[in-house]
ModelCIF file with pLDDT and N, C-alpha, C, O atoms, coordinates in Angstrom:
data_MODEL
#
_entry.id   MODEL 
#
_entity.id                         1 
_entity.type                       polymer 
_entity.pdbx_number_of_molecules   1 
#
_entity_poly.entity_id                      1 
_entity_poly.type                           'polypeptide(L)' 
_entity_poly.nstd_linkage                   no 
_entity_poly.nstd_monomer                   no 
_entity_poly.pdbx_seq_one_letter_code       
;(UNK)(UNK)(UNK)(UNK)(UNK)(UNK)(UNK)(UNK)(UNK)(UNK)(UNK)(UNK)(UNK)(UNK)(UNK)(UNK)
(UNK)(UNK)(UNK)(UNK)(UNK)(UNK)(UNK)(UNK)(UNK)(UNK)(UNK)(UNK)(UNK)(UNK)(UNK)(UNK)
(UNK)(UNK)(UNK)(UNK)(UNK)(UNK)(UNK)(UNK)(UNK)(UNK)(UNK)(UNK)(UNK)
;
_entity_poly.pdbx_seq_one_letter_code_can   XXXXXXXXXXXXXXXXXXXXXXXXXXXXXXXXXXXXXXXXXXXXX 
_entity_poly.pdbx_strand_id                 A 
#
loop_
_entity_poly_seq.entity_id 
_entity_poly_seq.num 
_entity_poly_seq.mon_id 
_entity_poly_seq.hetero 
1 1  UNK n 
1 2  UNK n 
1 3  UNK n 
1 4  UNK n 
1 5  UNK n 
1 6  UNK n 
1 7  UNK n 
1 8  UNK n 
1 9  UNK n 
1 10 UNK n 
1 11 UNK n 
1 12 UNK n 
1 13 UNK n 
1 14 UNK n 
1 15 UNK n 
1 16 UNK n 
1 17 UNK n 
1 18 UNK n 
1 19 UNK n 
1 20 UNK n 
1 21 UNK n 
1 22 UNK n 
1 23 UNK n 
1 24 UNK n 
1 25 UNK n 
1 26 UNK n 
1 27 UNK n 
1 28 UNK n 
1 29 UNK n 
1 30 UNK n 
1 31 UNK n 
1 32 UNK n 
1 33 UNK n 
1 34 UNK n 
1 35 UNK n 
1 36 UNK n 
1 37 UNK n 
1 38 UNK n 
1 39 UNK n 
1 40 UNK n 
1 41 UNK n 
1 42 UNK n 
1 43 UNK n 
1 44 UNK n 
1 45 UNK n 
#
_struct_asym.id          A 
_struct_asym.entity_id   1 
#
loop_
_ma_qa_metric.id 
_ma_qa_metric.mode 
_ma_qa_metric.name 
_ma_qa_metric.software_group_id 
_ma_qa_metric.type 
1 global pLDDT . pLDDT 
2 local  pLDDT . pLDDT 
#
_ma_qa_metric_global.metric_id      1 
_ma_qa_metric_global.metric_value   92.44 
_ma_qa_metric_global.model_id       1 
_ma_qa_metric_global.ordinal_id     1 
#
loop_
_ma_qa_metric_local.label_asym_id 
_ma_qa_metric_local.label_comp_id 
_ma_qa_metric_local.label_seq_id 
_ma_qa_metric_local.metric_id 
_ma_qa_metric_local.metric_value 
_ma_qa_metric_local.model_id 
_ma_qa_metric_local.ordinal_id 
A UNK 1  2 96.00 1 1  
A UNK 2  2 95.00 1 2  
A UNK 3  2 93.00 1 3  
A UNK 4  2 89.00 1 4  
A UNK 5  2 86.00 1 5  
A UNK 6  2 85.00 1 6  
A UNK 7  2 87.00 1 7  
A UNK 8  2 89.00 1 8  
A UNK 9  2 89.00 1 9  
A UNK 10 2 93.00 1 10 
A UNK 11 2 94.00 1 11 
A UNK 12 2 93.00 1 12 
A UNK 13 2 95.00 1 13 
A UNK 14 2 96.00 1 14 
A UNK 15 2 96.00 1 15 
A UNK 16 2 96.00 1 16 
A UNK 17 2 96.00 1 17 
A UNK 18 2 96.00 1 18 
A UNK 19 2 96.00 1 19 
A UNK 20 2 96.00 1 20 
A UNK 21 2 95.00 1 21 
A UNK 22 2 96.00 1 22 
A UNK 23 2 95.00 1 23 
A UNK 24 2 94.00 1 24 
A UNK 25 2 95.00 1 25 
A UNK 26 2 94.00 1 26 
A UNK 27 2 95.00 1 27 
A UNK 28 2 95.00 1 28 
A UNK 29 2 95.00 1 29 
A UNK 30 2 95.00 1 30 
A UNK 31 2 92.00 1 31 
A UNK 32 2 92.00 1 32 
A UNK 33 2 92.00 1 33 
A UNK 34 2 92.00 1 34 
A UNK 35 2 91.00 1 35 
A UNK 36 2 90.00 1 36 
A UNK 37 2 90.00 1 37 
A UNK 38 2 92.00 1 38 
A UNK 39 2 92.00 1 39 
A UNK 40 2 91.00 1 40 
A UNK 41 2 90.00 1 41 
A UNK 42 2 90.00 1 42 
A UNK 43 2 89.00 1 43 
A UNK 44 2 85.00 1 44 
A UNK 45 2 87.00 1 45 
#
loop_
_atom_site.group_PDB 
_atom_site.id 
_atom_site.type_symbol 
_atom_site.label_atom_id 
_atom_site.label_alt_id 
_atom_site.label_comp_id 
_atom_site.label_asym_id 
_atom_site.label_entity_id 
_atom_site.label_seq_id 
_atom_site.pdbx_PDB_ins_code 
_atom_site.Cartn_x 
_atom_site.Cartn_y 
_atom_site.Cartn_z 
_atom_site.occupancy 
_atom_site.B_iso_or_equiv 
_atom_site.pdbx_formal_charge 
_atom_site.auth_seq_id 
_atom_site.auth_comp_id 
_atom_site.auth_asym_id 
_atom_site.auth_atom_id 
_atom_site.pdbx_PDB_model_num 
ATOM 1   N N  . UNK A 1 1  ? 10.419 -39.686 -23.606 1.00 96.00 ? 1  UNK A N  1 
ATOM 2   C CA . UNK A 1 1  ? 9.814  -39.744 -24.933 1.00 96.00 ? 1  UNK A CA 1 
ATOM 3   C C  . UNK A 1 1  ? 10.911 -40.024 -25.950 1.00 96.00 ? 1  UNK A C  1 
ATOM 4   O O  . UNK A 1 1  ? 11.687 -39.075 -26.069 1.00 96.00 ? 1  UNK A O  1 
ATOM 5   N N  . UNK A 1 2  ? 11.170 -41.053 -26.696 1.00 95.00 ? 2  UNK A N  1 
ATOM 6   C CA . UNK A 1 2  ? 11.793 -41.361 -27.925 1.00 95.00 ? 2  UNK A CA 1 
ATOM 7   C C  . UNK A 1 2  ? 11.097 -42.272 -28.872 1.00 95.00 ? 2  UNK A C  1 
ATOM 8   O O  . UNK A 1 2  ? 10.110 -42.985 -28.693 1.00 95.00 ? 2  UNK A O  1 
ATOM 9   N N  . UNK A 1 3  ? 11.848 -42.080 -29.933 1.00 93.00 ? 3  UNK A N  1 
ATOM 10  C CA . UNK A 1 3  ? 11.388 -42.820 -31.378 1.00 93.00 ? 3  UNK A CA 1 
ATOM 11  C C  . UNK A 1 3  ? 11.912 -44.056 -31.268 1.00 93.00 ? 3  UNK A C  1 
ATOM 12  O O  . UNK A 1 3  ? 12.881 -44.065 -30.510 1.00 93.00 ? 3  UNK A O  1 
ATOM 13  N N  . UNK A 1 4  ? 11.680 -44.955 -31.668 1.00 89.00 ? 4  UNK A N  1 
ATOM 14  C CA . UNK A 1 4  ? 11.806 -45.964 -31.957 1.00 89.00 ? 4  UNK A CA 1 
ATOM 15  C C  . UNK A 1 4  ? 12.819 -46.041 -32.552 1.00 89.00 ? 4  UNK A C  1 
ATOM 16  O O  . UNK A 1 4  ? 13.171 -45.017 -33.137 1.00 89.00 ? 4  UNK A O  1 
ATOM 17  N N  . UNK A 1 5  ? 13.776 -47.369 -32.660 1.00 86.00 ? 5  UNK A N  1 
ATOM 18  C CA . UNK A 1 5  ? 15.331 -47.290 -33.125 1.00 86.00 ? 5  UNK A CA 1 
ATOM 19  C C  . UNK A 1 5  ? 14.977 -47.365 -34.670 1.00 86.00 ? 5  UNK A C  1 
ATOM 20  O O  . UNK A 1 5  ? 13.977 -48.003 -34.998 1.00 86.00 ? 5  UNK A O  1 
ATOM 21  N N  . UNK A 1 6  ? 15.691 -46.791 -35.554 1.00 85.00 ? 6  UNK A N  1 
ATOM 22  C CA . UNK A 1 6  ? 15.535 -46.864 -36.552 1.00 85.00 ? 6  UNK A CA 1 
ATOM 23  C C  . UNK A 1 6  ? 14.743 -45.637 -37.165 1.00 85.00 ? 6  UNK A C  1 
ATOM 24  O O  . UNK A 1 6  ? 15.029 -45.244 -38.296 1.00 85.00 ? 6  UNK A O  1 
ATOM 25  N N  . UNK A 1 7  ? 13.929 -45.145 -36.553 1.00 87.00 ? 7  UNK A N  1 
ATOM 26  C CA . UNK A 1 7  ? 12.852 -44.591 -36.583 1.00 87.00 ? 7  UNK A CA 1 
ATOM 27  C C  . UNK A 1 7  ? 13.493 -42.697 -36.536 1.00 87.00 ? 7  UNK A C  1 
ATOM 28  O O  . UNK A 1 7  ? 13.933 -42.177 -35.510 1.00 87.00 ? 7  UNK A O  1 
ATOM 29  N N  . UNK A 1 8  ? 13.371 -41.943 -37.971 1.00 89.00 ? 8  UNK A N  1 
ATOM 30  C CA . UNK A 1 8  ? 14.221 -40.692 -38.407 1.00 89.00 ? 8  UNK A CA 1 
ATOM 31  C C  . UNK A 1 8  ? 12.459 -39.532 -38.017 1.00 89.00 ? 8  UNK A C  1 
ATOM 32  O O  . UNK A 1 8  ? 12.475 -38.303 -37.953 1.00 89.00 ? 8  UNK A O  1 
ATOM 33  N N  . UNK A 1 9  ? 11.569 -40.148 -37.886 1.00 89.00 ? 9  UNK A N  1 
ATOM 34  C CA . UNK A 1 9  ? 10.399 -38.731 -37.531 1.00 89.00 ? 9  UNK A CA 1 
ATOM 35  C C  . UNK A 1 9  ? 10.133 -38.142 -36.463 1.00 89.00 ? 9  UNK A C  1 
ATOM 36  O O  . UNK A 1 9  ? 9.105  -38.402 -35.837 1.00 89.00 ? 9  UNK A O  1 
ATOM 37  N N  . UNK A 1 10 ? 11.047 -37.209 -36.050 1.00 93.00 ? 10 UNK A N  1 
ATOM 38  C CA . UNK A 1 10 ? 11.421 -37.019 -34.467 1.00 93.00 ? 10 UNK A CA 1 
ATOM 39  C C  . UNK A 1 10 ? 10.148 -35.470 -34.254 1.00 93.00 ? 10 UNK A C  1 
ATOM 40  O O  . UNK A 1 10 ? 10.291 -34.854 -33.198 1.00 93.00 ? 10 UNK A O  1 
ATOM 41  N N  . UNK A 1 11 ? 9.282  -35.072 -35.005 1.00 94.00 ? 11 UNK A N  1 
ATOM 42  C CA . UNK A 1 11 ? 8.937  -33.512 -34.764 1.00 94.00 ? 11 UNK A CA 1 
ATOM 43  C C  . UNK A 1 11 ? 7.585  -34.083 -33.942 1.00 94.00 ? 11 UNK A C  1 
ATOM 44  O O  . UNK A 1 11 ? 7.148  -33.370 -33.039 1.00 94.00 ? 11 UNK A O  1 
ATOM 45  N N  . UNK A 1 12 ? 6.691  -35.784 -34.340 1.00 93.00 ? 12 UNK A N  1 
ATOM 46  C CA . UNK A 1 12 ? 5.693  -35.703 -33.753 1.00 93.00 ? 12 UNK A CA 1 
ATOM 47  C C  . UNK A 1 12 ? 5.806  -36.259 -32.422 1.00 93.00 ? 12 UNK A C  1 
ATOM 48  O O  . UNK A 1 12 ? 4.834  -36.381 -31.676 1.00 93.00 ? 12 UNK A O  1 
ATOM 49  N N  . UNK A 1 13 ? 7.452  -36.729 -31.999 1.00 95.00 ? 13 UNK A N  1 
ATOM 50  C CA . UNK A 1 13 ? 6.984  -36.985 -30.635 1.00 95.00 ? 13 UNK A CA 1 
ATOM 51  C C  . UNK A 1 13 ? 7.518  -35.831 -30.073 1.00 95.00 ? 13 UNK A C  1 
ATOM 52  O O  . UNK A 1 13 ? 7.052  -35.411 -29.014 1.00 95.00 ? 13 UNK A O  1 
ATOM 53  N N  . UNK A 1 14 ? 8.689  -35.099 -30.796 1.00 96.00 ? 14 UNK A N  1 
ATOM 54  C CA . UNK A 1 14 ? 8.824  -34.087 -29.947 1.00 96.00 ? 14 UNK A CA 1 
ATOM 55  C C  . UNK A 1 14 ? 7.604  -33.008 -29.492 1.00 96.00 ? 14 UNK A C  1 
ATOM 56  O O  . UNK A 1 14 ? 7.712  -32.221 -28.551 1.00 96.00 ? 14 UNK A O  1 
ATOM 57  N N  . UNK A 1 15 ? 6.466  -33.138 -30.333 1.00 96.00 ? 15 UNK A N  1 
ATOM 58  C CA . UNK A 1 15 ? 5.611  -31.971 -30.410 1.00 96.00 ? 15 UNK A CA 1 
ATOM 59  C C  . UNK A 1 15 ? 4.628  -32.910 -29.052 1.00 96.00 ? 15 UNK A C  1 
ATOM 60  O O  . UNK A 1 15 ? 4.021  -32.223 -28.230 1.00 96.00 ? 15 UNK A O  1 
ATOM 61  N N  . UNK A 1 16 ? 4.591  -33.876 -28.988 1.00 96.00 ? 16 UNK A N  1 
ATOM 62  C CA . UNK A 1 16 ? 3.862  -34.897 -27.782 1.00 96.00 ? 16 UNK A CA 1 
ATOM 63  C C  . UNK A 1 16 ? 5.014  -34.560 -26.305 1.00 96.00 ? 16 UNK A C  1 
ATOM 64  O O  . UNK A 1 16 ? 4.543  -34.741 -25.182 1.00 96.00 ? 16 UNK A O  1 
ATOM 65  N N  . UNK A 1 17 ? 6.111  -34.201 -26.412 1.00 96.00 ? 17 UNK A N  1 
ATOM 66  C CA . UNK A 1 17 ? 6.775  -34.163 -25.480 1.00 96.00 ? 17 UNK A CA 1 
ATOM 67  C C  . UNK A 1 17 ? 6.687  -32.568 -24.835 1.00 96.00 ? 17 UNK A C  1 
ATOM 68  O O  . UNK A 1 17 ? 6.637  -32.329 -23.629 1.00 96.00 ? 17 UNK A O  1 
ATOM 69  N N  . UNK A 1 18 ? 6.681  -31.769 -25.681 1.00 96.00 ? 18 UNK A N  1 
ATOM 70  C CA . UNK A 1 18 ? 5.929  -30.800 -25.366 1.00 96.00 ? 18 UNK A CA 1 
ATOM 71  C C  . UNK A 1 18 ? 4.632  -30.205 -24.413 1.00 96.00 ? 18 UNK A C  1 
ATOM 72  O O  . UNK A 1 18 ? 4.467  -29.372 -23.523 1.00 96.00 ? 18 UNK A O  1 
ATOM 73  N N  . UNK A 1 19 ? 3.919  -31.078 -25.106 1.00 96.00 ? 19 UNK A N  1 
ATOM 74  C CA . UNK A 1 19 ? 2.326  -31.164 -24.457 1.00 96.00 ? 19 UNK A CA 1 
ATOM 75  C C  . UNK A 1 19 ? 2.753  -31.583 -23.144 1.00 96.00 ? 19 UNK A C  1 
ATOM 76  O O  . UNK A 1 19 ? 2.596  -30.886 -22.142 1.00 96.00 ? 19 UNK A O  1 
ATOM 77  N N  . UNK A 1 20 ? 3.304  -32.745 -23.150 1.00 96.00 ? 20 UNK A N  1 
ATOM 78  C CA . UNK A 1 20 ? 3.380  -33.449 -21.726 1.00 96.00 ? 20 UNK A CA 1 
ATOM 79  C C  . UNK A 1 20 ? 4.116  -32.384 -20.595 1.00 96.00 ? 20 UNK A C  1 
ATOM 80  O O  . UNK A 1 20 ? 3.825  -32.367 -19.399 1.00 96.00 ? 20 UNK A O  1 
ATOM 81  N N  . UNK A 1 21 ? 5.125  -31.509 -21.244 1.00 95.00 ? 21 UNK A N  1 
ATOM 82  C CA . UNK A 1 21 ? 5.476  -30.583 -20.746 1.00 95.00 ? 21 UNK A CA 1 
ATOM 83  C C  . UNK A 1 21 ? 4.572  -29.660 -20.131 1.00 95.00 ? 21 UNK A C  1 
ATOM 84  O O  . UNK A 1 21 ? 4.215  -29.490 -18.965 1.00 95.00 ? 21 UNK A O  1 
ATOM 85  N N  . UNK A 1 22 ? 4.291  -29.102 -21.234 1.00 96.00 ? 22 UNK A N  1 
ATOM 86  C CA . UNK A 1 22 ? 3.142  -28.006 -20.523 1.00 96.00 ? 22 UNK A CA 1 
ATOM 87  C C  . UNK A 1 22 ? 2.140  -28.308 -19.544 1.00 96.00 ? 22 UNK A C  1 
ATOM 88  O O  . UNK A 1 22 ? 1.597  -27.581 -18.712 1.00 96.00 ? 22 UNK A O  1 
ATOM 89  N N  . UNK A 1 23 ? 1.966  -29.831 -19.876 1.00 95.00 ? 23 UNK A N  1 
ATOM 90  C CA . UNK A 1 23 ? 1.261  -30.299 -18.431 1.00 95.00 ? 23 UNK A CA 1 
ATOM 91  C C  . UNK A 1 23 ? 1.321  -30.629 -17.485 1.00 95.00 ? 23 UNK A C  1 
ATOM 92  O O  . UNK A 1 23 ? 0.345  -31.087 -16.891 1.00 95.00 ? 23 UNK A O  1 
ATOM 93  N N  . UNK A 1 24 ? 2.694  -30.508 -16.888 1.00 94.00 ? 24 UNK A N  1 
ATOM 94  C CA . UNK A 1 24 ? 3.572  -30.289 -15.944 1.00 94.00 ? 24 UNK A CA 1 
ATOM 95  C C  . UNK A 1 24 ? 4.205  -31.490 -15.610 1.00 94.00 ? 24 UNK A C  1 
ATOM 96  O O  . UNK A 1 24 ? 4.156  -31.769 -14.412 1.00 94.00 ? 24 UNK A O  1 
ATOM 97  N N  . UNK A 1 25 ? 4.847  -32.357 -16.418 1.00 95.00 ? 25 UNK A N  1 
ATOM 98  C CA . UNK A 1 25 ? 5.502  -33.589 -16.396 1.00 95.00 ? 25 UNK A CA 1 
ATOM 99  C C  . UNK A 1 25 ? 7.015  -33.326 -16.536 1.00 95.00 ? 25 UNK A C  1 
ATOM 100 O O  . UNK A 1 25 ? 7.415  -32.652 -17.485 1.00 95.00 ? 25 UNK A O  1 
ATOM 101 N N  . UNK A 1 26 ? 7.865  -33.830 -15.634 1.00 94.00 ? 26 UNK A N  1 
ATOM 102 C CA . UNK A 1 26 ? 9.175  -33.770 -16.545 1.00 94.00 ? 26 UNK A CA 1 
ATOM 103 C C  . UNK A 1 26 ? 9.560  -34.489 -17.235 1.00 94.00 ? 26 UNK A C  1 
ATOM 104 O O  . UNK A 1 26 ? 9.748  -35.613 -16.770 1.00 94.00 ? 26 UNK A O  1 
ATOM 105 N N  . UNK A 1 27 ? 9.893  -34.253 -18.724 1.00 95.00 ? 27 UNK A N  1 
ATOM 106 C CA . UNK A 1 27 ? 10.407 -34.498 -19.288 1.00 95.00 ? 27 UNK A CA 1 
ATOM 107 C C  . UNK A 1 27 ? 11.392 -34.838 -20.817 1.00 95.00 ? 27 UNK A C  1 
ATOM 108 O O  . UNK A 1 27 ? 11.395 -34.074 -21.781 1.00 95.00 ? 27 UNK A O  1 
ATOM 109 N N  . UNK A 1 28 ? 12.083 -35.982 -20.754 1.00 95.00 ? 28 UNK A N  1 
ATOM 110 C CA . UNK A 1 28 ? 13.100 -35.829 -21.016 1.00 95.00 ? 28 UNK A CA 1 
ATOM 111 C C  . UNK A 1 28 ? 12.976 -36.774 -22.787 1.00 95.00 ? 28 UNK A C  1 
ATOM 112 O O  . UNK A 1 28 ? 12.534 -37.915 -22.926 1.00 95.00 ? 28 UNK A O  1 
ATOM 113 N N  . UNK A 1 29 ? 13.454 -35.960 -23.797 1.00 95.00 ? 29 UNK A N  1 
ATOM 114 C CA . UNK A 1 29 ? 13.162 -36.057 -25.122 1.00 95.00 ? 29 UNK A CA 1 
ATOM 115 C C  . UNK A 1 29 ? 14.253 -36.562 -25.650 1.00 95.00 ? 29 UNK A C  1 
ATOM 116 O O  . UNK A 1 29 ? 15.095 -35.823 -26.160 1.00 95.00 ? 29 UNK A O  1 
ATOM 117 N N  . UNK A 1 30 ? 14.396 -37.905 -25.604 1.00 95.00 ? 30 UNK A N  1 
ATOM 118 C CA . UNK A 1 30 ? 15.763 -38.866 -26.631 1.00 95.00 ? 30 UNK A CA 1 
ATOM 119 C C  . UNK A 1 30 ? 15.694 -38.534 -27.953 1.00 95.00 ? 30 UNK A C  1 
ATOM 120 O O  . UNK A 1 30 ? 16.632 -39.217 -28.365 1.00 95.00 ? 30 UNK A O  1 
ATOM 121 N N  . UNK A 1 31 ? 15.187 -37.885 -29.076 1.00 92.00 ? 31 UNK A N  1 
ATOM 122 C CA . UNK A 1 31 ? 14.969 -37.706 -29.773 1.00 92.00 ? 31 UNK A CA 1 
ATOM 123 C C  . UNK A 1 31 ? 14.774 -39.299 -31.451 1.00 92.00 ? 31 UNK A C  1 
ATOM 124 O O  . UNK A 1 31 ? 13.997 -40.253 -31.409 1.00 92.00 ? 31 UNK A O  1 
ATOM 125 N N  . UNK A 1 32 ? 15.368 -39.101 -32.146 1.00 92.00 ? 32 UNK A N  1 
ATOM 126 C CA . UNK A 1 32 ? 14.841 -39.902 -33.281 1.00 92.00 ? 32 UNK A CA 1 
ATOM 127 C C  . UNK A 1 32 ? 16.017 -41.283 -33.201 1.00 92.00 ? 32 UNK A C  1 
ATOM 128 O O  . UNK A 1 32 ? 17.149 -41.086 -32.759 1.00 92.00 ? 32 UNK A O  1 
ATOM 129 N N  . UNK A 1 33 ? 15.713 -42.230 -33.534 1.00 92.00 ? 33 UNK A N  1 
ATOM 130 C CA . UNK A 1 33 ? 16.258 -43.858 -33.548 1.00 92.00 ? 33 UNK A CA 1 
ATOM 131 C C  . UNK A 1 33 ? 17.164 -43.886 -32.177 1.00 92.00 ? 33 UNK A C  1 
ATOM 132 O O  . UNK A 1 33 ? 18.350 -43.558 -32.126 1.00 92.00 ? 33 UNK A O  1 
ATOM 133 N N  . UNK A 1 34 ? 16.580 -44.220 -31.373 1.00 92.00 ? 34 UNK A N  1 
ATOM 134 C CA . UNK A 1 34 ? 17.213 -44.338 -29.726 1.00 92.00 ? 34 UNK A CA 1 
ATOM 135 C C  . UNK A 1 34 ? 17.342 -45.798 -29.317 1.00 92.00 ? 34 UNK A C  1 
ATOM 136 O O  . UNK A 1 34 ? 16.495 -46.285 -28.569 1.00 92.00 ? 34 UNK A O  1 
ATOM 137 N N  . UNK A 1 35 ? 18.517 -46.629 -29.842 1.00 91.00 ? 35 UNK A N  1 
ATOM 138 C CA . UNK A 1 35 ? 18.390 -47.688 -29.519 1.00 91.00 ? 35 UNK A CA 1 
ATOM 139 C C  . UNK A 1 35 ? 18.145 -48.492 -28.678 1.00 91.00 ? 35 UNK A C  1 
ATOM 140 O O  . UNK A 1 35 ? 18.259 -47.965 -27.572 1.00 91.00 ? 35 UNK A O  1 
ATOM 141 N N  . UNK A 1 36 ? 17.741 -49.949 -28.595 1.00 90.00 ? 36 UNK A N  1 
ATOM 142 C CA . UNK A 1 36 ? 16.605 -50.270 -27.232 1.00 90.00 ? 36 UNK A CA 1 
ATOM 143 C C  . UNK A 1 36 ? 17.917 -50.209 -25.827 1.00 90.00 ? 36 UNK A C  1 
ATOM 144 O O  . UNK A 1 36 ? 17.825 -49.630 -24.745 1.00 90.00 ? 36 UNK A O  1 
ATOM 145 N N  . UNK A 1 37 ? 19.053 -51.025 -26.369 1.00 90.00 ? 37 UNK A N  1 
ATOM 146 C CA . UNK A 1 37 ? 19.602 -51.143 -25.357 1.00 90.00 ? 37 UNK A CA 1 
ATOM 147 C C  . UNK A 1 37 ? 20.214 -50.029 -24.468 1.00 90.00 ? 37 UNK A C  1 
ATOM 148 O O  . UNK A 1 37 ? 20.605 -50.316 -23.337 1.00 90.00 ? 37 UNK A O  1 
ATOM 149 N N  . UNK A 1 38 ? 20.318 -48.601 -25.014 1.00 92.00 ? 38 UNK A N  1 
ATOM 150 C CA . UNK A 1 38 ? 20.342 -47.495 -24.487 1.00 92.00 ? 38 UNK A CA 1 
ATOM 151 C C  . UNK A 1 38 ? 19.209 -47.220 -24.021 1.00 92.00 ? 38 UNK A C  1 
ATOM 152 O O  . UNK A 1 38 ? 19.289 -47.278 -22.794 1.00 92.00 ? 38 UNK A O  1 
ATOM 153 N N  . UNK A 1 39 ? 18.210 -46.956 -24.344 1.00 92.00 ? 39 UNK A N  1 
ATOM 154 C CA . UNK A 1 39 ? 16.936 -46.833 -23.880 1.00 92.00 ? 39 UNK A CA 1 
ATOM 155 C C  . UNK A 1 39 ? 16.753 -47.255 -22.551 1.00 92.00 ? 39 UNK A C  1 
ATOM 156 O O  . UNK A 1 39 ? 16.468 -46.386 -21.728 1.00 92.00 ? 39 UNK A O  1 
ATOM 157 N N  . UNK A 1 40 ? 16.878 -48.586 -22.133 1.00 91.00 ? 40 UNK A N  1 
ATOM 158 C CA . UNK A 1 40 ? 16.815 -49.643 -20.980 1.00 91.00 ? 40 UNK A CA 1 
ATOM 159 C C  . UNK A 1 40 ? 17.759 -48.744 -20.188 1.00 91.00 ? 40 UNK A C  1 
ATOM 160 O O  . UNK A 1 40 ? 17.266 -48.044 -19.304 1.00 91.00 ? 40 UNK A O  1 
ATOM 161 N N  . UNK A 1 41 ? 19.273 -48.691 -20.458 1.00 90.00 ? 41 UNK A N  1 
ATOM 162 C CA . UNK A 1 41 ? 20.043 -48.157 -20.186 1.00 90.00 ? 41 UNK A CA 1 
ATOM 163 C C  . UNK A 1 41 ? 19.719 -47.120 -18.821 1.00 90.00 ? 41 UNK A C  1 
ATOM 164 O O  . UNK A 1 41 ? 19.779 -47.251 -17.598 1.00 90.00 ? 41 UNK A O  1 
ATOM 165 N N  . UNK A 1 42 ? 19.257 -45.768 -20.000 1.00 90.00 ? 42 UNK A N  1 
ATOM 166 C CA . UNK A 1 42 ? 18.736 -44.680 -19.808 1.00 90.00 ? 42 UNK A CA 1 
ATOM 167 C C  . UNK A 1 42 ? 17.466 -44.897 -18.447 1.00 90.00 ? 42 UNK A C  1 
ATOM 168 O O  . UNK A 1 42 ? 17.499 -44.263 -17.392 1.00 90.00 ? 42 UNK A O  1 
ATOM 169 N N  . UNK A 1 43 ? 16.485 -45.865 -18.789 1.00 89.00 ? 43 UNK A N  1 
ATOM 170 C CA . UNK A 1 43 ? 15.739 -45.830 -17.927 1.00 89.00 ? 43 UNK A CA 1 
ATOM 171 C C  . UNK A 1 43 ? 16.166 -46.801 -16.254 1.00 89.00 ? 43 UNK A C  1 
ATOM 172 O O  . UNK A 1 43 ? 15.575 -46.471 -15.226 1.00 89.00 ? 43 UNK A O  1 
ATOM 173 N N  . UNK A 1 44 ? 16.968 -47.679 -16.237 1.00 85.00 ? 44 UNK A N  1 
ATOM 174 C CA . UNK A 1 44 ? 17.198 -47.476 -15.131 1.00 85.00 ? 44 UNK A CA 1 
ATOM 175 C C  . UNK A 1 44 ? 18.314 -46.721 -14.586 1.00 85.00 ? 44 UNK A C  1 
ATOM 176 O O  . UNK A 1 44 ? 18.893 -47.230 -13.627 1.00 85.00 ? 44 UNK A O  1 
ATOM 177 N N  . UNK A 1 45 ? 18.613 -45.899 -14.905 1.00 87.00 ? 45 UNK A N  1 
ATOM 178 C CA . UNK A 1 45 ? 19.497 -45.155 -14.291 1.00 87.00 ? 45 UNK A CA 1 
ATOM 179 C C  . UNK A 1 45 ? 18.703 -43.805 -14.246 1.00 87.00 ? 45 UNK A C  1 
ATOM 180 O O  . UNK A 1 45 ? 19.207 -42.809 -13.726 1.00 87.00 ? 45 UNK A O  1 
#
């Protein structure tokens, strides 16, 4: 779960990352402006 690059409103996905939590998902919260090429990064590794 992350925000979009650029993107400073980190409480409503964190509060979505949550949920997904409690519903027994793992995972993992990049928090606010996560740039794409890290992102990519991040996901294949």
């Amino acid at each position: 779960v992350a925000c979009m690059d650029g993107e400073w409103h980190a409480l409503p996905p964190r509060l979505v990352a949550e949920v997904l939590r409690l519903r027994g998902w793992q995972v993992t919260f990049l928090g606010a402006s996560v740039p794409a090429a890290h992102l990519v990064s991040y996901l294949h590794r």
